[in-house]
C-alpha atoms as a PDB file:
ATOM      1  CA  UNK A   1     -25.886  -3.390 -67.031  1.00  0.00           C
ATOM      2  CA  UNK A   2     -23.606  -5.169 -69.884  1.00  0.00           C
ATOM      3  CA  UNK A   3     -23.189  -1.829 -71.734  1.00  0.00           C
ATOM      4  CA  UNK A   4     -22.503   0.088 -68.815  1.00  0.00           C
ATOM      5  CA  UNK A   5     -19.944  -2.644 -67.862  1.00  0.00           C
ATOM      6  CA  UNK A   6     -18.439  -2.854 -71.423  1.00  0.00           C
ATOM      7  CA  UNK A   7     -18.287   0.936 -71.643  1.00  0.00           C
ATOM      8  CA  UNK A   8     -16.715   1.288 -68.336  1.00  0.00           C
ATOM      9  CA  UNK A   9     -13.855  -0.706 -69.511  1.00  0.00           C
ATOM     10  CA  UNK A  10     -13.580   0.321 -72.636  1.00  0.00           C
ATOM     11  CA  UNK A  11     -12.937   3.359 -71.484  1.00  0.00           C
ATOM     12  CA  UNK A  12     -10.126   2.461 -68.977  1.00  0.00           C
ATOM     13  CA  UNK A  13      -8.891   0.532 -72.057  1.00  0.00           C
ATOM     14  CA  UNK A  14      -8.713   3.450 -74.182  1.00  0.00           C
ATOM     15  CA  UNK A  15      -7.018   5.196 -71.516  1.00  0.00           C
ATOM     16  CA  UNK A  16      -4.581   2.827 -71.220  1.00  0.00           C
ATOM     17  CA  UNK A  17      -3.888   2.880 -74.985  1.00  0.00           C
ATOM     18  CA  UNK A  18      -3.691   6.617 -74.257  1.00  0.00           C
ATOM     19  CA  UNK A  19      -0.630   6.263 -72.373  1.00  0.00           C
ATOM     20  CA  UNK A  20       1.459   3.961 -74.546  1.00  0.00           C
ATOM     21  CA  UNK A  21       0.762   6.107 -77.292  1.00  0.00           C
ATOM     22  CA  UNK A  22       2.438   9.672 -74.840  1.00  0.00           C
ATOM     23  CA  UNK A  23       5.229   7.035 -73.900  1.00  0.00           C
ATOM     24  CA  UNK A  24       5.768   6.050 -77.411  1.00  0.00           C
ATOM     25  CA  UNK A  25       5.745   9.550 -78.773  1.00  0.00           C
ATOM     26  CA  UNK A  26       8.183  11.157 -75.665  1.00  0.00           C
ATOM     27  CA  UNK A  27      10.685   8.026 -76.344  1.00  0.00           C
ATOM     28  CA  UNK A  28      10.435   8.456 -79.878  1.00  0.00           C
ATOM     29  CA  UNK A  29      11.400  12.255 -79.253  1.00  0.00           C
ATOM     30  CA  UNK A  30      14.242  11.761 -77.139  1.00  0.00           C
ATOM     31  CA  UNK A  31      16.040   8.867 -79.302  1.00  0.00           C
ATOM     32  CA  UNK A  32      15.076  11.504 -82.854  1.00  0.00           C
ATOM     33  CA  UNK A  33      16.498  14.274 -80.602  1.00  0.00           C
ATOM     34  CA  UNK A  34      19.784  12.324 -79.445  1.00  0.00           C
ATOM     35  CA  UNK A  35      20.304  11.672 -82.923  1.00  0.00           C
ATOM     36  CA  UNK A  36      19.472   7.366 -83.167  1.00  0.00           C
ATOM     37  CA  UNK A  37      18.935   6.242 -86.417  1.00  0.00           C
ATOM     38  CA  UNK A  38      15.727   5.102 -87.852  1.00  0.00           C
ATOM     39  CA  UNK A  39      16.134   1.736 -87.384  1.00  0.00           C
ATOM     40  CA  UNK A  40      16.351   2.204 -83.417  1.00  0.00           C
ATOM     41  CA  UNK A  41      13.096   4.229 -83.804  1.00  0.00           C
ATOM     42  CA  UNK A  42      11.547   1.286 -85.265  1.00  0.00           C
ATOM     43  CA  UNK A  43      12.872  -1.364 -83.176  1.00  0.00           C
ATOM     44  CA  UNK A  44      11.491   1.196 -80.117  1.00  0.00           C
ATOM     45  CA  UNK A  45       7.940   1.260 -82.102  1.00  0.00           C
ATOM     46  CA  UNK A  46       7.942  -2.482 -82.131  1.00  0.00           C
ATOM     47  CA  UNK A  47       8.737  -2.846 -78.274  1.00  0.00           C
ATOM     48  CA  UNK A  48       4.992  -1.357 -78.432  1.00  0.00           C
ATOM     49  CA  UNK A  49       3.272  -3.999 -80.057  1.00  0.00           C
ATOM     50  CA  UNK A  50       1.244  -3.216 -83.540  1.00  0.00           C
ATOM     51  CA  UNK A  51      -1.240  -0.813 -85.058  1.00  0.00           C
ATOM     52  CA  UNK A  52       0.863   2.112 -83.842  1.00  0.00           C
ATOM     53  CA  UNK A  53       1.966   4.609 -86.468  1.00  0.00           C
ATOM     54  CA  UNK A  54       4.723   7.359 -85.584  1.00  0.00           C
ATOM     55  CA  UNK A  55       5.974  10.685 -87.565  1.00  0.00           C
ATOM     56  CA  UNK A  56       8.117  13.365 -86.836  1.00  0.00           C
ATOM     57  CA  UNK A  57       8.265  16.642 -86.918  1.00  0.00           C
ATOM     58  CA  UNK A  58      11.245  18.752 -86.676  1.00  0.00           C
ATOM     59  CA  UNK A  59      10.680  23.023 -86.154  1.00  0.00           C
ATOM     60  CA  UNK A  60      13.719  24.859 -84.749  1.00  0.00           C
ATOM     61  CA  UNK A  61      14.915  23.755 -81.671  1.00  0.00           C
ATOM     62  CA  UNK A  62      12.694  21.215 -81.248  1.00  0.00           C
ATOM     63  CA  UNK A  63      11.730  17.714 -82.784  1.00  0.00           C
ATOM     64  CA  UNK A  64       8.312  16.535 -81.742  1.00  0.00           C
ATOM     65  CA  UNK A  65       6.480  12.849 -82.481  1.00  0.00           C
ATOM     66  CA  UNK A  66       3.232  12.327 -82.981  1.00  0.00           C
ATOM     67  CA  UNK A  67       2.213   8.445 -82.524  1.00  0.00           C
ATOM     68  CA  UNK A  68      -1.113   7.521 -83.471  1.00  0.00           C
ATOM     69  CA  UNK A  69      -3.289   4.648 -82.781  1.00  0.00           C
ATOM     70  CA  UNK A  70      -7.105   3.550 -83.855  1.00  0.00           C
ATOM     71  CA  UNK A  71      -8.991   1.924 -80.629  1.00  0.00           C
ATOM     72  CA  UNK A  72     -12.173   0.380 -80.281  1.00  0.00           C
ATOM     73  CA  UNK A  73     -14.493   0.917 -77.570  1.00  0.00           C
ATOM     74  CA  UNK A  74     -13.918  -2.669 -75.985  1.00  0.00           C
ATOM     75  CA  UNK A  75     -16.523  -4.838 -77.191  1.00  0.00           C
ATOM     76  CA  UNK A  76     -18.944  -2.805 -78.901  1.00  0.00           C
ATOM     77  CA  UNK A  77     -18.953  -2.879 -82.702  1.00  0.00           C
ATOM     78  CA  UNK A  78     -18.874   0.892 -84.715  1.00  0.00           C
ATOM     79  CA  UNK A  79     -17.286   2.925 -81.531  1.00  0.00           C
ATOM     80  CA  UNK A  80     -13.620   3.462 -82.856  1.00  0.00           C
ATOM     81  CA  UNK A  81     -11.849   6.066 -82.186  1.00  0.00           C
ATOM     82  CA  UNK A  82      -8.438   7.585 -83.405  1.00  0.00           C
ATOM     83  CA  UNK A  83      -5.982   8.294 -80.271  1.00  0.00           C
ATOM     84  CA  UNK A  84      -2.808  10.916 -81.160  1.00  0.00           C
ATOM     85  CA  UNK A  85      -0.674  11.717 -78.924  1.00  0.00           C
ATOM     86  CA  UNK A  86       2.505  14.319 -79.459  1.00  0.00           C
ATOM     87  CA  UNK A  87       5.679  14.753 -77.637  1.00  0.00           C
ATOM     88  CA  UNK A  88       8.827  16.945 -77.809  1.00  0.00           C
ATOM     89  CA  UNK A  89      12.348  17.186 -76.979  1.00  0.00           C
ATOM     90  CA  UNK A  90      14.871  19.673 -77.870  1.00  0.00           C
ATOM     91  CA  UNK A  91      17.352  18.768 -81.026  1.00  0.00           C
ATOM     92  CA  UNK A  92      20.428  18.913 -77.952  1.00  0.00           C
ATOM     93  CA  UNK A  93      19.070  15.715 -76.981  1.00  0.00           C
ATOM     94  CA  UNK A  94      18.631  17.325 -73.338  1.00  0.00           C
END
């Protein structure tokens, strides 16, 4: 019943990390796209707490971050995982 339990919510946990890591990417692309410095990228990624990492990618109309996150499966030792998530905006800034 514990490991159920502890799986149960480490999976809702993982999830949740899931979506700071799409709104940390999408924000990320946005401020890249309207052109904020790296320093405002940074003080965004810090809003977010640690153990994030973020890159960027730019292609032609389009600059995309990809933040990136390892996550343990709550409690239970030797169940980590590596969470990415990626999100794009177009260079206009629109």
């Amino acid at each position: 019943l514990f490991r159920s339990l502890s799986i149960t919510l480490g999976a809702t946990s993982l999830q949740l990390q899931r979506l700071e890591l799409i709104s940390l990417a999408a924000s990320t692309s946005r401020a890249l796209a309207r052109g904020e410095n790296g320093e405002f990228v940074e003080t965004l990624k810090n809003q977010f707490g640690s153990g994030f990492d973020v890159t960027s990618e730019v292609s032609e109309d389009l600059i995309c971050a990809k933040a990136s996150k390892t996550a343990t499966l709550g409690s239970l030792p030797g169940f980590n995982f590596d969470l990415v998530e990626t999100e794009c905006s177009r260079k206009s800034g629109l």
